[in-house]
Protein backbone atom coordinates (compact mmCIF):
# COMPACT_ATOMS: atom_id res chain seq x y z
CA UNK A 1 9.97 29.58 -28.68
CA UNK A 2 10.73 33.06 -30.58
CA UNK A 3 13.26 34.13 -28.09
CA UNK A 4 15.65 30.82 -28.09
CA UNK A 5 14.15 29.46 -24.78
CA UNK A 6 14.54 25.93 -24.33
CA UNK A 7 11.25 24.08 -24.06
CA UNK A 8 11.28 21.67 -20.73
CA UNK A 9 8.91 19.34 -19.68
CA UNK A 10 9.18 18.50 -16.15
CA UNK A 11 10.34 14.99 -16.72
CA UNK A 12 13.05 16.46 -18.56
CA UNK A 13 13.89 18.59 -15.38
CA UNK A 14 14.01 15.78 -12.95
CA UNK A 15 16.40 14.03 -14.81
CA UNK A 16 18.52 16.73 -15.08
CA UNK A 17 18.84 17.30 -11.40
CA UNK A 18 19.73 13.39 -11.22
CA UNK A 19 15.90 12.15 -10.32
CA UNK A 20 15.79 8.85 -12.20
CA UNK A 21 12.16 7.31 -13.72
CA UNK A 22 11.14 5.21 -10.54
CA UNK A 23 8.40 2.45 -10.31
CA UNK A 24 5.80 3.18 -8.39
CA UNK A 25 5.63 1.52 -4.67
CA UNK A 26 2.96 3.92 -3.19
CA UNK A 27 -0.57 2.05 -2.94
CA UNK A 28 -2.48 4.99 -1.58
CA UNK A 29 -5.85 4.65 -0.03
CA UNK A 30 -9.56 5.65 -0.82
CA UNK A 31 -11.69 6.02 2.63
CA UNK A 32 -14.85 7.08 0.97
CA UNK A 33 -13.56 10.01 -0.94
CA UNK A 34 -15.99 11.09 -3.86
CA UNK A 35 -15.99 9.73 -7.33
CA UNK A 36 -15.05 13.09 -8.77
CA UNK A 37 -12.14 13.53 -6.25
CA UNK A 38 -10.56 10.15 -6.71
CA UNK A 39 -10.83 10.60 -10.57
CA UNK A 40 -9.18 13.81 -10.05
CA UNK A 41 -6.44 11.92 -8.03
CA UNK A 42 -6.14 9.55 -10.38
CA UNK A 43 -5.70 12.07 -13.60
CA UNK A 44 -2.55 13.77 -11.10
CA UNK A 45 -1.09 10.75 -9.91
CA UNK A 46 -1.58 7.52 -11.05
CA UNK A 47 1.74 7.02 -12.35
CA UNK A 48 2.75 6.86 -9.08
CA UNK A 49 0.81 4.67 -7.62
CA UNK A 50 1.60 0.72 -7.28
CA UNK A 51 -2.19 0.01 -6.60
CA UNK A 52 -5.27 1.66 -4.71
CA UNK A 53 -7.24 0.96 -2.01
CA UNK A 54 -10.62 0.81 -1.81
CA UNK A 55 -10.61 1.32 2.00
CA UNK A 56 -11.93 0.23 4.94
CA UNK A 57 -15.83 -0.88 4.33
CA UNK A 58 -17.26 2.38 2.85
CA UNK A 59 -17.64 1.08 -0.56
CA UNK A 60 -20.11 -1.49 0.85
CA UNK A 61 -22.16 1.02 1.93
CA UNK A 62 -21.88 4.01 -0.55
CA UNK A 63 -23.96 3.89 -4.16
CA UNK A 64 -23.06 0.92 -6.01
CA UNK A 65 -22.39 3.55 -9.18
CA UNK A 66 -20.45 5.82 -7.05
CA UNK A 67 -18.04 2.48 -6.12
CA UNK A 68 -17.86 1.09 -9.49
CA UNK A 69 -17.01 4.48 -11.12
CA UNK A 70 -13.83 5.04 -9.07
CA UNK A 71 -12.56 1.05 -9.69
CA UNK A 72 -13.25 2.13 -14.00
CA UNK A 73 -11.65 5.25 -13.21
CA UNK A 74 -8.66 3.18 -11.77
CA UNK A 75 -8.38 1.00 -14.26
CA UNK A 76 -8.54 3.61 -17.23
CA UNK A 77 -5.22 4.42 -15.39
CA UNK A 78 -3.91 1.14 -15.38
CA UNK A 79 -4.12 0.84 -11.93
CA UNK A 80 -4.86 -2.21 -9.66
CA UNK A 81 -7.18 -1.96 -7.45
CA UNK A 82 -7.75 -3.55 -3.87
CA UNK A 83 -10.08 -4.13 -0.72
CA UNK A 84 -9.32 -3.40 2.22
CA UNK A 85 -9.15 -6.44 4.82
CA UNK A 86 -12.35 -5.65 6.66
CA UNK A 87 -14.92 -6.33 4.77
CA UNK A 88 -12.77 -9.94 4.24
CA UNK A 89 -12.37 -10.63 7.37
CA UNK A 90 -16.37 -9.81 8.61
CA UNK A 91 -17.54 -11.86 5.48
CA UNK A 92 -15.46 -14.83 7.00
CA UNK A 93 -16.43 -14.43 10.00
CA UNK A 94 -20.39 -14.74 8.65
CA UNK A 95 -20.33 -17.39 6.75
CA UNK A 96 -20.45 -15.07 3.50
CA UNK A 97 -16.97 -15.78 2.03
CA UNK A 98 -17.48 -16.79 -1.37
CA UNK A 99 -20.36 -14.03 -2.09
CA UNK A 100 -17.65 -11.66 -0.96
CA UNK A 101 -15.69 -12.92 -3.45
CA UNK A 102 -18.31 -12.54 -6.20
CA UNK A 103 -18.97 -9.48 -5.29
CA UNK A 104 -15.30 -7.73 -5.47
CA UNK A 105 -15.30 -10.18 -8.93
CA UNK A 106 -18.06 -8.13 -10.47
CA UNK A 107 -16.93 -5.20 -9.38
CA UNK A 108 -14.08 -5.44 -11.61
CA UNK A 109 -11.45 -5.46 -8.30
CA UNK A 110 -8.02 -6.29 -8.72
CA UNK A 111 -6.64 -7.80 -5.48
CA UNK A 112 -8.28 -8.78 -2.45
CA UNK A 113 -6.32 -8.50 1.41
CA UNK A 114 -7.41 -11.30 3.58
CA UNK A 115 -6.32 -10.96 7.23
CA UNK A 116 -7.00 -11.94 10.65
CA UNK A 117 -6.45 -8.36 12.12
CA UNK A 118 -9.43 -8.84 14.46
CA UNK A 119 -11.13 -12.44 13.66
CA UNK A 120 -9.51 -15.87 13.69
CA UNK A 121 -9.96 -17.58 10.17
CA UNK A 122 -11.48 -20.98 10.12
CA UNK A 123 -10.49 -21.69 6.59
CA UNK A 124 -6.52 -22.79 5.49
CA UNK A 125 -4.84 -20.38 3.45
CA UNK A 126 -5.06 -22.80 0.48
CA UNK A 127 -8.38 -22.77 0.35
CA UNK A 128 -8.72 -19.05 0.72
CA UNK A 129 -6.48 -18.59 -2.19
CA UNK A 130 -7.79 -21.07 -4.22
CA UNK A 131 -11.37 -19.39 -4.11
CA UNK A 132 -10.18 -16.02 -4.97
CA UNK A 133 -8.15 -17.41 -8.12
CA UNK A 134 -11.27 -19.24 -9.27
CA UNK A 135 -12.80 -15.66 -9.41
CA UNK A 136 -9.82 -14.17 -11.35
CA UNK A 137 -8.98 -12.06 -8.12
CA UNK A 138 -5.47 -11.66 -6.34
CA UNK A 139 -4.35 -11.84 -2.78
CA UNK A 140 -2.79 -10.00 -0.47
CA UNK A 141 -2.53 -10.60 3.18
CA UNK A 142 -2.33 -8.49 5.76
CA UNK A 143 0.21 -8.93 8.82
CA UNK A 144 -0.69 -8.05 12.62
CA UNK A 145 -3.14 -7.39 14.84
CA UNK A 146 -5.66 -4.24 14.95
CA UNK A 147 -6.41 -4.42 18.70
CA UNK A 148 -3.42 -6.22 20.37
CA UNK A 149 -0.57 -3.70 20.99
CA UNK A 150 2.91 -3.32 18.91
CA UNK A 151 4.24 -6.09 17.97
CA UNK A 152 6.96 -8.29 20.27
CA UNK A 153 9.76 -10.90 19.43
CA UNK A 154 7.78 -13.56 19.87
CA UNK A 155 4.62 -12.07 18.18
CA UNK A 156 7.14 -11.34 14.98
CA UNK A 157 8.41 -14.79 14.68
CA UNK A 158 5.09 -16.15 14.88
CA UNK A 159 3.90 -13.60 12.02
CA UNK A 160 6.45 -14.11 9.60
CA UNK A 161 5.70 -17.86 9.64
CA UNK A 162 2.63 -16.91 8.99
CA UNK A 163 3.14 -14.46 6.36
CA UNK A 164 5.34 -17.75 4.97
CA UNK A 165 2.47 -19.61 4.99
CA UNK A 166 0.03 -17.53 2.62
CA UNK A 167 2.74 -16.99 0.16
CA UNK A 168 3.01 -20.67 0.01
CA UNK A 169 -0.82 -20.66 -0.29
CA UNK A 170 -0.73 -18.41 -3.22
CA UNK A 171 -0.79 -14.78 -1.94
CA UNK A 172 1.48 -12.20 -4.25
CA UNK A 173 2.32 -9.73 -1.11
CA UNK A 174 2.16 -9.29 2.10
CA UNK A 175 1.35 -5.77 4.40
CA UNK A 176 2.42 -5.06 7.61
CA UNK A 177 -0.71 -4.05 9.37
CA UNK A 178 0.10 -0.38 10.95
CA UNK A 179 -4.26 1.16 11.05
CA UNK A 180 -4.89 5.19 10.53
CA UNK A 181 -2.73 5.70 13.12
CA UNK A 182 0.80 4.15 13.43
CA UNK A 183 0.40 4.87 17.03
CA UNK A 184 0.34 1.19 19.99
CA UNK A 185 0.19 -0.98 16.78
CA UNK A 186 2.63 -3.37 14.62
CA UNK A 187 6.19 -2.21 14.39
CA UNK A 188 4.92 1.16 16.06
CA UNK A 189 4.99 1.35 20.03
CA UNK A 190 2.69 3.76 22.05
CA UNK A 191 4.98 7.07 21.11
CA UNK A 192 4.47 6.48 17.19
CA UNK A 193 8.41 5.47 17.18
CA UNK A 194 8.81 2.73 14.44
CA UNK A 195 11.10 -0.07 15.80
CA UNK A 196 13.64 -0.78 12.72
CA UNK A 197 14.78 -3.93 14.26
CA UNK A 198 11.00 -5.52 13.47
CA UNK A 199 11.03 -3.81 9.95
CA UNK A 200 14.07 -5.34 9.10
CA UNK A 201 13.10 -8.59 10.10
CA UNK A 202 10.02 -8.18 7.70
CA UNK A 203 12.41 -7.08 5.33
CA UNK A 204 14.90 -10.19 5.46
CA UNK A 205 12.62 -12.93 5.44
CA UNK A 206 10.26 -11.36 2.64
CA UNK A 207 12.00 -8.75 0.23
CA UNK A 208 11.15 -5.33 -0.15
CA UNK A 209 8.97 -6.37 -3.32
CA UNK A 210 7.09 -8.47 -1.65
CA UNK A 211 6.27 -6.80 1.61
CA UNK A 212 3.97 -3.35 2.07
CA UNK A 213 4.65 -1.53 4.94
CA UNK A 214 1.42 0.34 6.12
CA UNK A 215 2.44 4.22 6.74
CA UNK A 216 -0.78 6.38 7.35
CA UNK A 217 0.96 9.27 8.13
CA UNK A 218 4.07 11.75 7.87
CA UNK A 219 6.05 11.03 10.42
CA UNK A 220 5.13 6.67 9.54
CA UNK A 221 6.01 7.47 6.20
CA UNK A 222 9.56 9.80 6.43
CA UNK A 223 10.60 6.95 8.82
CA UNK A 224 10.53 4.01 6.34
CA UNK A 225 11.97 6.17 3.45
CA UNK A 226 15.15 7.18 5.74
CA UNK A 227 15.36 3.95 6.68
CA UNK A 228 15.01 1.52 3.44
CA UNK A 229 15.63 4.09 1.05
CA UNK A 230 13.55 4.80 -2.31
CA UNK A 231 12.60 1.19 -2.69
CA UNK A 232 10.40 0.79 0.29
CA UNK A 233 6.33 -0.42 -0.59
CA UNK A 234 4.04 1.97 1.47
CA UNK A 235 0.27 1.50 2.11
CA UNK A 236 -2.45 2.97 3.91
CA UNK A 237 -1.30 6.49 2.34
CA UNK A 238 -4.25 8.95 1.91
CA UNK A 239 -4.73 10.14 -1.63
CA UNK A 240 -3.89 13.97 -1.02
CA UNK A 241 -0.69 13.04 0.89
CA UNK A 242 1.05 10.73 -2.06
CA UNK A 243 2.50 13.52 -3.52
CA UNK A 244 4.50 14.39 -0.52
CA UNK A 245 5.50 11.01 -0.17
CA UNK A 246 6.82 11.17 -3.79
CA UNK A 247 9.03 14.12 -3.31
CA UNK A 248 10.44 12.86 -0.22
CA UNK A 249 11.30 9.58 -1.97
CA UNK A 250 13.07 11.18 -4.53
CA UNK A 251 15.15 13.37 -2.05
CA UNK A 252 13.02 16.42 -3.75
CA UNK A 253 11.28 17.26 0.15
CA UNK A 254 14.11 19.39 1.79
CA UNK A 255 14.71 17.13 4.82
CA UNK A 256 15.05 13.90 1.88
CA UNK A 257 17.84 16.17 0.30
CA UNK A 258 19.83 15.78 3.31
CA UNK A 259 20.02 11.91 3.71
CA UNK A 260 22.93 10.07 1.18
CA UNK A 261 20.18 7.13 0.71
CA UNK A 262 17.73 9.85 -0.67
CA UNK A 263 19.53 12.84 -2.17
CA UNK A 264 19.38 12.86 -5.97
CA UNK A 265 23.02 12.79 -7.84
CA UNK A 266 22.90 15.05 -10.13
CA UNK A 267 24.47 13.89 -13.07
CA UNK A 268 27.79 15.37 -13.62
CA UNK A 269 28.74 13.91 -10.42
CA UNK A 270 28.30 10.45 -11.55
């Protein structure tokens, strides 16, 4: 510039207030959003985001075009995309498995989540697996019941075995099933409180790569990043809130700045 300004980009700004390049471990979610606003999304954010959602079973029922637009516009971003365990687990549940399976094929989908959040799965894991892989698809699977209350000690042991079992079968991650509410459901109890002694459990026996903890909202979401740190996978995060979960993971939200696990070091102090 004519006056001697240094030019910054804001990359060049984060580093020098100690924010490090981070990969991304946000998979937010699509609920039905339009093609034009998930593009949009996309075009802001895609560099953060460690996969997206196609949520819930809206995309079965919206235009075709509408659908496969957002999963090109996803993967002109280089991001994976992924069903949501619904539609899986009602396709099972009907006898319509494998056309489920050729459907999210030609629809150019990444990664499917299998679960049995509110159906009991006749077929083995194995199996399961083995027909997604035939279709060039990955698997996730999701951990917990929709309709059954938080999870207990019992009910934790039982689903990491489980969650064992599917990564044995073939399945690259596991998610901690938490809904749109965080609220009476997985490691939440009936106040929205997360219990940390479940979470770490989760934690132990899988890795924090491996495991996706469901956070659909603030308060789900500030809780897992004060308590694992920047590291922490989070799912079920709406689009328009991944920004905000960004900041706060790089100790850039001004309750983040606060907490030693969070708070960038700026790099003199190093």
């Amino acid at each position: 510039m004519s006056d001697g300004t240094r030019t910054l980009r804001t990359r060049d700004f984060l580093r020098l207030i100690g924010v490090a390049d981070a990969p991304p471990c946000t998979s937010p979610f699509d609920p039905g959003y339009d093609p034009a606003t998930v593009e949009s999304h996309l075009a802001q954010s895609a560099h953060l985001m460690a996969s997206l959602k196609i949520s819930m079973a809206c995309w079965l029922i919206a235009e075709e075009q509408a659908t496969r637009r957002k999963i090109l516009a996803a993967r002109a971003h280089n991001v994976a995309t992924v069903t949501g365990g619904g539609p899986f687990e009602i396709a099972a549940a009907q006898g319509q498995l494998e056309a489920y399976l050729d459907l999210c094929a030609d629809l150019g989908i990444t990664t499917i989540e299998c679960g049995e959040g509110f159906t009991t799965l006749s077929m083995r894991p194995d199996a399961v697996v083995q027909l997604a892989t035939q279709r060039g698809l990955r698997v996730q699977f999701e951990l917990g019941k929709k309709h059954e209350g938080p999870f207990t000690d019992v009910t934790v042991d039982e689903t990491i075995e489980l969650g064992r079992v599917w990564l044995g079968a073939g399945a690259q991650q596991l998610v901690v099933e938490a809904r749109e509410s965080a609220l009476d459901v997985g490691a939440f109890d009936g106040q929205g409180t997360l219990n940390l002694g479940f979470v770490d459990r989760f934690a132990e026996a899988f890795g924090l790569e491996t495991v996706i903890f469901e956070a659909p909202n603030k308060a789900s979401q500030f809780a897992f990043l004060e308590h694992f740190g920047a590291r922490v996978r989070l799912g079920n995060v709406r689009l328009e809130e991944l920004l905000r979960v960004e900041i706060f993971r790089r100790g850039l939200h001004s309750d983040a700045f606060a907490m030693p696990n969070l708070r960038p070091v700026a790099p003199q102090a190093r």
